[in-house]
N, C-alpha and C. Protein backbone atom coordinates (compact mmCIF):
# COMPACT_ATOMS: atom_id res chain seq x y z
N UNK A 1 -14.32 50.15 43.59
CA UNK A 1 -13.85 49.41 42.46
C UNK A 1 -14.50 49.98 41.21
N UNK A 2 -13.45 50.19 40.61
CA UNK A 2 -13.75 51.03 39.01
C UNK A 2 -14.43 49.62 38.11
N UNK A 3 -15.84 50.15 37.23
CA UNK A 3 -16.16 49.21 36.40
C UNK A 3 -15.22 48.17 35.34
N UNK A 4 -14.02 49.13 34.69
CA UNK A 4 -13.21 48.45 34.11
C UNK A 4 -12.30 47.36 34.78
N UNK A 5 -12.01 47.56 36.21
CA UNK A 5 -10.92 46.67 37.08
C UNK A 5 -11.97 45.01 37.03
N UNK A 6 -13.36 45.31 36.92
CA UNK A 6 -14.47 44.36 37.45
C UNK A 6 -14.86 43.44 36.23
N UNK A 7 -14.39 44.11 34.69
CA UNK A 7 -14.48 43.24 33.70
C UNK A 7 -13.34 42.82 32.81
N UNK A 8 -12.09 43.05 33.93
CA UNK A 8 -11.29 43.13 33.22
C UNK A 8 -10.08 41.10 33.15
N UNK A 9 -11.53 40.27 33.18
CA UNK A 9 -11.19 38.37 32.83
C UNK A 9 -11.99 38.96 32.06
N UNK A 10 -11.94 36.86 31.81
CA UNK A 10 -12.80 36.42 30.29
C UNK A 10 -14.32 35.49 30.97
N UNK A 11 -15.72 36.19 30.59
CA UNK A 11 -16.31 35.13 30.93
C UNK A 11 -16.68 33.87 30.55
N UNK A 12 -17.55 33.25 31.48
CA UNK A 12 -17.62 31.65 30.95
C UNK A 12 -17.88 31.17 29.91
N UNK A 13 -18.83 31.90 29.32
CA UNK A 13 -18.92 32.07 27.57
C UNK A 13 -18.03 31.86 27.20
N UNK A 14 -17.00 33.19 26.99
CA UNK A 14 -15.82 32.75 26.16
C UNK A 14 -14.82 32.34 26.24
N UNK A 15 -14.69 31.40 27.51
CA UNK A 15 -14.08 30.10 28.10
C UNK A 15 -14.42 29.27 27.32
N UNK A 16 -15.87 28.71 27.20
CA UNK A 16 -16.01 27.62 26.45
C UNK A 16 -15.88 27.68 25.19
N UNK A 17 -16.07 28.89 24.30
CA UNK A 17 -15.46 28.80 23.10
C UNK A 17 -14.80 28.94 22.77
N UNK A 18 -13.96 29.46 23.72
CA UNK A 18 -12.33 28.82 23.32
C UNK A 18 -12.22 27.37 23.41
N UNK A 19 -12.75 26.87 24.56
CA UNK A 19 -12.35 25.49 24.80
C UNK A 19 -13.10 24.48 23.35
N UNK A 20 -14.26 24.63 22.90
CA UNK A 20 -15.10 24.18 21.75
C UNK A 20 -13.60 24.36 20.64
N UNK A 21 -13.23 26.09 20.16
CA UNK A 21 -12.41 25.58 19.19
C UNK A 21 -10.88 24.72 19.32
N UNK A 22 -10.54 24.48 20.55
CA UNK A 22 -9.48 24.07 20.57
C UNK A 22 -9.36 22.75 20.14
N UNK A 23 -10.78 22.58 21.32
CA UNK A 23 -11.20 20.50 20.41
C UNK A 23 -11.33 20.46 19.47
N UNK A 24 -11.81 20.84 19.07
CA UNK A 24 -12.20 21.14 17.27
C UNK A 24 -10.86 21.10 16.57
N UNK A 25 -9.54 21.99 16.71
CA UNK A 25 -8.82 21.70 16.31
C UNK A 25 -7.64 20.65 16.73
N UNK A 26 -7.67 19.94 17.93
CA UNK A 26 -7.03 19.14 18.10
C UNK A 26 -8.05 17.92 17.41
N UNK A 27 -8.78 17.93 17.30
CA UNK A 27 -10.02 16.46 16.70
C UNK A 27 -9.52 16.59 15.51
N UNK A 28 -9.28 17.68 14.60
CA UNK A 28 -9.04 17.52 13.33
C UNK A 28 -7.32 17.13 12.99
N UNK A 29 -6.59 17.40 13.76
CA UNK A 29 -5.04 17.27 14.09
C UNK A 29 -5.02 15.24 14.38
N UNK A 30 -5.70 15.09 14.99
CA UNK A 30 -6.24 13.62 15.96
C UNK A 30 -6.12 13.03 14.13
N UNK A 31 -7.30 12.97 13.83
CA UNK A 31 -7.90 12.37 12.37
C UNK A 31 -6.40 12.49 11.37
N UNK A 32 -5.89 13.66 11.04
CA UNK A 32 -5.11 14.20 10.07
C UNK A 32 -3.62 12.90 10.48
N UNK A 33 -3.62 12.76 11.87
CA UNK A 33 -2.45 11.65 12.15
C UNK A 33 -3.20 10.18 11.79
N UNK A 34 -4.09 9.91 12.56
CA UNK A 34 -4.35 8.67 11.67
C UNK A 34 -4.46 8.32 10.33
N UNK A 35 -4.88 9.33 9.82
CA UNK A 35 -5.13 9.41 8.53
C UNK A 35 -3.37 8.61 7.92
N UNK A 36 -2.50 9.56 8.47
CA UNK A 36 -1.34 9.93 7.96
C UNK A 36 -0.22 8.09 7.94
N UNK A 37 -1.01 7.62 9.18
CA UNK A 37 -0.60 6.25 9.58
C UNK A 37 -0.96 5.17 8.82
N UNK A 38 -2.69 5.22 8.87
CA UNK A 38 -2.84 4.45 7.52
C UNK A 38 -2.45 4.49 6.46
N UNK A 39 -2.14 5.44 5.56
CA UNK A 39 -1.80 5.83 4.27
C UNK A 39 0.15 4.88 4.42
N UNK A 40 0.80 5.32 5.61
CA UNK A 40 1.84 4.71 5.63
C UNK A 40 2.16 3.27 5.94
N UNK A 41 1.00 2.80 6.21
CA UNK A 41 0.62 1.60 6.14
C UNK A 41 0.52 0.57 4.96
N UNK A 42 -0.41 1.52 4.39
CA UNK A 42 -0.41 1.07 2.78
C UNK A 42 0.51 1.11 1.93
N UNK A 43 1.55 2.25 2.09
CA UNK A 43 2.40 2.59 1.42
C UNK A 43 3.28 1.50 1.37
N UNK A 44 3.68 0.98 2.43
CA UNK A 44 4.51 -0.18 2.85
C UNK A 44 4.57 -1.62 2.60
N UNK A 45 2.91 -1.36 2.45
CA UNK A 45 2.40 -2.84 2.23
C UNK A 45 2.69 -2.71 0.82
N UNK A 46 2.55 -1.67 0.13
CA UNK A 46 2.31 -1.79 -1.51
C UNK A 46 4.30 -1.94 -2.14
N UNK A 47 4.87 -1.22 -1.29
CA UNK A 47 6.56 -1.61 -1.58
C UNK A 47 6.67 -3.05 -1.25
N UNK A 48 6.16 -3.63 -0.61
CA UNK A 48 6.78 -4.75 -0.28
C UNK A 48 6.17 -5.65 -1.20
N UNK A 49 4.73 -5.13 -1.79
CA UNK A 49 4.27 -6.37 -2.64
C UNK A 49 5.12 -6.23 -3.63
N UNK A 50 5.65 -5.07 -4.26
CA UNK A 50 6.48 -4.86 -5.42
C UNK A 50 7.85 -5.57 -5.23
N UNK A 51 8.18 -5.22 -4.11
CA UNK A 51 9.39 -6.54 -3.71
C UNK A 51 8.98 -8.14 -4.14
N UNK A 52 8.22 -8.42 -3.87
CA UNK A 52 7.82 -9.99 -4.06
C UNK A 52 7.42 -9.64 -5.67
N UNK A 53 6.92 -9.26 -5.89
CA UNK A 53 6.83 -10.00 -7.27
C UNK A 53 8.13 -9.46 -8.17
N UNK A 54 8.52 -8.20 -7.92
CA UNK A 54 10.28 -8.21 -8.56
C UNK A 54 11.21 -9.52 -8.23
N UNK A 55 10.72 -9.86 -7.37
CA UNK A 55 11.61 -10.93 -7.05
C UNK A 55 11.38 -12.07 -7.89
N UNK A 56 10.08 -12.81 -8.05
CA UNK A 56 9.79 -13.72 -8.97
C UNK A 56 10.21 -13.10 -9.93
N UNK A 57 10.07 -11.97 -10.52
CA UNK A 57 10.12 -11.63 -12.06
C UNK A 57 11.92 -11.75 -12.39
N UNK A 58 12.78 -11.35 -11.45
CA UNK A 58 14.11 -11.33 -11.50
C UNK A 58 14.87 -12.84 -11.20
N UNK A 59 14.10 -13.89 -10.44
CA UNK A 59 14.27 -14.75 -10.46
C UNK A 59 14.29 -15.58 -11.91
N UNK A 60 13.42 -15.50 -13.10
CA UNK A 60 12.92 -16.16 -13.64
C UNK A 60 14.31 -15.48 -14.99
N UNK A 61 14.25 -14.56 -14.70
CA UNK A 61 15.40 -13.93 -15.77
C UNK A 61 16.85 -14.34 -15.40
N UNK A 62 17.04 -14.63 -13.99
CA UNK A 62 18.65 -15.00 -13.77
C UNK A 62 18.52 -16.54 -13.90
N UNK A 63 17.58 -17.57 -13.28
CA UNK A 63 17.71 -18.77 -14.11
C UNK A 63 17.11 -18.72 -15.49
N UNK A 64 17.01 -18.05 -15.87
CA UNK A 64 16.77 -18.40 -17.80
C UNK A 64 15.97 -19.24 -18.05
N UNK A 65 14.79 -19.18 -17.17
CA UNK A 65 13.59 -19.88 -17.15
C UNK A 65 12.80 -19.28 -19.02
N UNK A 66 12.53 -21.14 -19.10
CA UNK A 66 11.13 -20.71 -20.36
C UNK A 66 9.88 -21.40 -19.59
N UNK A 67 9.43 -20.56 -18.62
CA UNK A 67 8.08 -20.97 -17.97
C UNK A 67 7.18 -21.26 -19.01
N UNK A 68 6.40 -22.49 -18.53
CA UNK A 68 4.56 -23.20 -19.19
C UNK A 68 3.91 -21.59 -19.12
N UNK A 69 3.17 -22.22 -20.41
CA UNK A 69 1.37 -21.36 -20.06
C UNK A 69 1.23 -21.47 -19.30
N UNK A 70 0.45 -21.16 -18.63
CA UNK A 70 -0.93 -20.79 -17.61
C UNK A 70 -0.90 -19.94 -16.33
N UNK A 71 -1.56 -20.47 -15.72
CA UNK A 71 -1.35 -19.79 -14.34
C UNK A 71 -1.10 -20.50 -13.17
N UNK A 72 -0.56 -20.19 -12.25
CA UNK A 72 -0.03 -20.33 -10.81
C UNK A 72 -0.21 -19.73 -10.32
N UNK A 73 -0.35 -20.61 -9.06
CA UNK A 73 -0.91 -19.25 -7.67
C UNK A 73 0.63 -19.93 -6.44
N UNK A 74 1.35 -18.92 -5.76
CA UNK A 74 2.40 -18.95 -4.88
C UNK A 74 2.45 -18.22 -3.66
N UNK A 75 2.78 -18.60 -2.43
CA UNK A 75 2.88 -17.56 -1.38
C UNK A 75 4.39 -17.14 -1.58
N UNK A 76 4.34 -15.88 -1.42
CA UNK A 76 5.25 -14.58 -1.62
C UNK A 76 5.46 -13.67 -0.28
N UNK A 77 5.97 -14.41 0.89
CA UNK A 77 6.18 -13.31 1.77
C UNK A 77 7.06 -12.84 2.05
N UNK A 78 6.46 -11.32 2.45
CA UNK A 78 7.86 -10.01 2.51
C UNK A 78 7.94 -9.64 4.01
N UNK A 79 8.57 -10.17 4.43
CA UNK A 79 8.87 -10.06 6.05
C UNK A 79 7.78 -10.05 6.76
N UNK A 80 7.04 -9.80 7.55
CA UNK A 80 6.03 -10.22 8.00
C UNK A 80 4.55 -10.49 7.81
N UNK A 81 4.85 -10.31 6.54
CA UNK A 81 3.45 -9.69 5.24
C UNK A 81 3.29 -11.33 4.95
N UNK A 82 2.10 -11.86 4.80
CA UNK A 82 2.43 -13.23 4.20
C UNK A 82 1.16 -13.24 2.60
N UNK A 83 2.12 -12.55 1.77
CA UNK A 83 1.09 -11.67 0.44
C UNK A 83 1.24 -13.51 0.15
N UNK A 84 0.31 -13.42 -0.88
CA UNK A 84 -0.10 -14.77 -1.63
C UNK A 84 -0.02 -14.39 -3.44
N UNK A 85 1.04 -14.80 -4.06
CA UNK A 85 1.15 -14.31 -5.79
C UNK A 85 0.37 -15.36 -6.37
N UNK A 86 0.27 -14.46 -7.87
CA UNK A 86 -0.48 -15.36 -8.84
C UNK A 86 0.24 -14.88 -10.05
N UNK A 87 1.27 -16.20 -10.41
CA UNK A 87 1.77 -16.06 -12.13
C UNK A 87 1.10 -16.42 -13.28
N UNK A 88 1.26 -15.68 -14.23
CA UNK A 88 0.43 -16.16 -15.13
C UNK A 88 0.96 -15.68 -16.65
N UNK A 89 1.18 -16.58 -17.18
CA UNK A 89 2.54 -16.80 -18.82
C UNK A 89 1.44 -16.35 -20.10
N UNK A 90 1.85 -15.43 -21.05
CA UNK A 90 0.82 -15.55 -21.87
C UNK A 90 1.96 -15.43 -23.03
N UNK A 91 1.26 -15.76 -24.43
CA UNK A 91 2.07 -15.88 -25.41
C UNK A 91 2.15 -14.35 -25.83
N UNK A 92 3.23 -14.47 -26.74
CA UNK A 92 3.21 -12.68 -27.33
C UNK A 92 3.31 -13.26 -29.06
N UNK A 93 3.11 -12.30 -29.71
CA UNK A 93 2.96 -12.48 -31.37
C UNK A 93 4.22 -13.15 -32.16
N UNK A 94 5.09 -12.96 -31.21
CA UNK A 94 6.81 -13.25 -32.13
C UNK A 94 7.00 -14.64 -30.84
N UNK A 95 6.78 -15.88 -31.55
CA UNK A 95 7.09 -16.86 -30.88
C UNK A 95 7.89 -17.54 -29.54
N UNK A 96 9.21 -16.69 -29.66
CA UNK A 96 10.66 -16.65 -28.91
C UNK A 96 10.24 -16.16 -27.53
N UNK A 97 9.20 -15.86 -27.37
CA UNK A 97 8.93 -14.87 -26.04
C UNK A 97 7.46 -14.87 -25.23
N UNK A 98 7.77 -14.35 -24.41
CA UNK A 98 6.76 -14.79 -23.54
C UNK A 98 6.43 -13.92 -22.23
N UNK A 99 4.96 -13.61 -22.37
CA UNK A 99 4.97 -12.70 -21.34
C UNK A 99 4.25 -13.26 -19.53
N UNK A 100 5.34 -12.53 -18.81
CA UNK A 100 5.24 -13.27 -17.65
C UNK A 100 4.79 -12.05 -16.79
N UNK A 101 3.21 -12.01 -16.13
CA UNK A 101 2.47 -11.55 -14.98
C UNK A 101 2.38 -12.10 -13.79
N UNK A 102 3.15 -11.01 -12.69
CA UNK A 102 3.16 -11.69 -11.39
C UNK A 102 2.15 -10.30 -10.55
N UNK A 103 0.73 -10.99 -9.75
CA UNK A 103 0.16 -10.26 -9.33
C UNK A 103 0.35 -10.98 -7.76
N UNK A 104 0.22 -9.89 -6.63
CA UNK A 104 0.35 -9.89 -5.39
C UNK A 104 -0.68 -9.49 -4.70
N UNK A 105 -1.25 -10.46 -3.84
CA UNK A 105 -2.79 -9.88 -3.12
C UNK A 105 -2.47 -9.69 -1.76
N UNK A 106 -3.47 -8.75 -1.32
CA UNK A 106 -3.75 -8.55 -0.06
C UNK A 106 -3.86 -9.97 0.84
N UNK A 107 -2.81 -9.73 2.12
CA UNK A 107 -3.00 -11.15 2.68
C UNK A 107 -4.43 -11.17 3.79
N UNK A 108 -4.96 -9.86 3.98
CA UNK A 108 -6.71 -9.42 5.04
C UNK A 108 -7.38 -9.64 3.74
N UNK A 109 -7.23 -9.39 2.45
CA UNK A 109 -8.19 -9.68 0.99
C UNK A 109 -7.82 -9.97 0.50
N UNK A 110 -7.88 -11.11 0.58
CA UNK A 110 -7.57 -12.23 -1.03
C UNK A 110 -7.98 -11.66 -2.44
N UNK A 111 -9.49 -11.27 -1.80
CA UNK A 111 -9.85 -10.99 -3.47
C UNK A 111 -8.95 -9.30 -3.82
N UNK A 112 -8.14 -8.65 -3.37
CA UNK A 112 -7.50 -7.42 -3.77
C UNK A 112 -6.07 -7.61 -3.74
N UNK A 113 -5.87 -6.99 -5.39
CA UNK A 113 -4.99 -6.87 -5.91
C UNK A 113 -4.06 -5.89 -5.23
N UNK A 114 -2.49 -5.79 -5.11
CA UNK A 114 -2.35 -4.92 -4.57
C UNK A 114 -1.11 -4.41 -5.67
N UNK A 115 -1.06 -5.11 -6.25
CA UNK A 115 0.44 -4.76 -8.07
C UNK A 115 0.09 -5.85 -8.57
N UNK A 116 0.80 -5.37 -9.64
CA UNK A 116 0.94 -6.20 -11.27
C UNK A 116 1.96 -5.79 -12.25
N UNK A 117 2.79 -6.71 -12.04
CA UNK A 117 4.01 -6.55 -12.68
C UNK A 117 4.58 -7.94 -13.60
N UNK A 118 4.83 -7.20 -15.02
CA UNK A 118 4.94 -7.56 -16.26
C UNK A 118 6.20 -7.32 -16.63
N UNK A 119 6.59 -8.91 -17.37
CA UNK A 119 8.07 -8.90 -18.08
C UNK A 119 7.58 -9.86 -19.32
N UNK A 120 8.70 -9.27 -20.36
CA UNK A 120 9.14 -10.48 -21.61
C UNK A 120 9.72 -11.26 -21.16
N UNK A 121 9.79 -12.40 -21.58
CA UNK A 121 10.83 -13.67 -21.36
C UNK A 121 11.44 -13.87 -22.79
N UNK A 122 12.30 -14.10 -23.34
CA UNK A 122 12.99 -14.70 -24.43
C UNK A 122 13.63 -16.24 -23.73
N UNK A 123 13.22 -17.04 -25.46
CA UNK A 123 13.39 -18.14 -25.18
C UNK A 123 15.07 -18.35 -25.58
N UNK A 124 15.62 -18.76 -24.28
CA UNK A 124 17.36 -18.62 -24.62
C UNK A 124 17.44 -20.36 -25.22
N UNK A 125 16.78 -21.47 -25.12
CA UNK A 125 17.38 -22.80 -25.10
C UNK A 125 17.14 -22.62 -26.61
């Protein structure tokens, strides 16, 4: 047997470093999908809060609401999301109008905001 026929595999050495980088790159492939899940997670959660409070805000314009000062707090849920809103009316400089903030929180954190969405109101009566 010729020396070359006798080395002619791979030894265990560089078995395992192959095997080291493969994990290595499937671990980083692993992470890069979760990663990718959460983010679409959020993404979803954050459309849907924008749904709920478009909705109050479009509500308030097709009945021709002249909402009170202050603030209100409302549950706002978007299909299985059970977000919790907070309206809140502030005056603007030209009398006739009125500005209306609808914020949408996290229903795992109350205390986090997740949008904030702002309209004029004109006073139609």
């Amino acid at each position: 047997m010729r020396r070359d026929e006798a080395s002619a595999g791979f030894t265990l050495l560089e078995v395992l470093v192959a095997l080291v980088i493969v994990g290595t790159a499937l671990g980083a492939s692993l992470r890069a999908v979760g990663s990718l899940t959460q983010n679409s997670n959020g993404l979803r959660a954050a459309m849907m809060a924008t749904w709920s409070a478009e909705n109050r805000l479009a509500q308030i314009r097709l009945a021709r609401e002249w909402p009170p000062f202050g603030k209100r707090a409302f549950a706002c849920p978007q299909g299985e999301l059970t977000f919790s809103c907070e309206e809140e009316v502030l005056a603007t400089p030209n009398v006739n109008f009125r500005r209306v903030e609808v914020s949408v929180f996290d229903p795992q954190n109350p205390q986090r905001r997740i949008i904030k969405l702002a309209q004029i109101v004109p006073n139609n009566g």
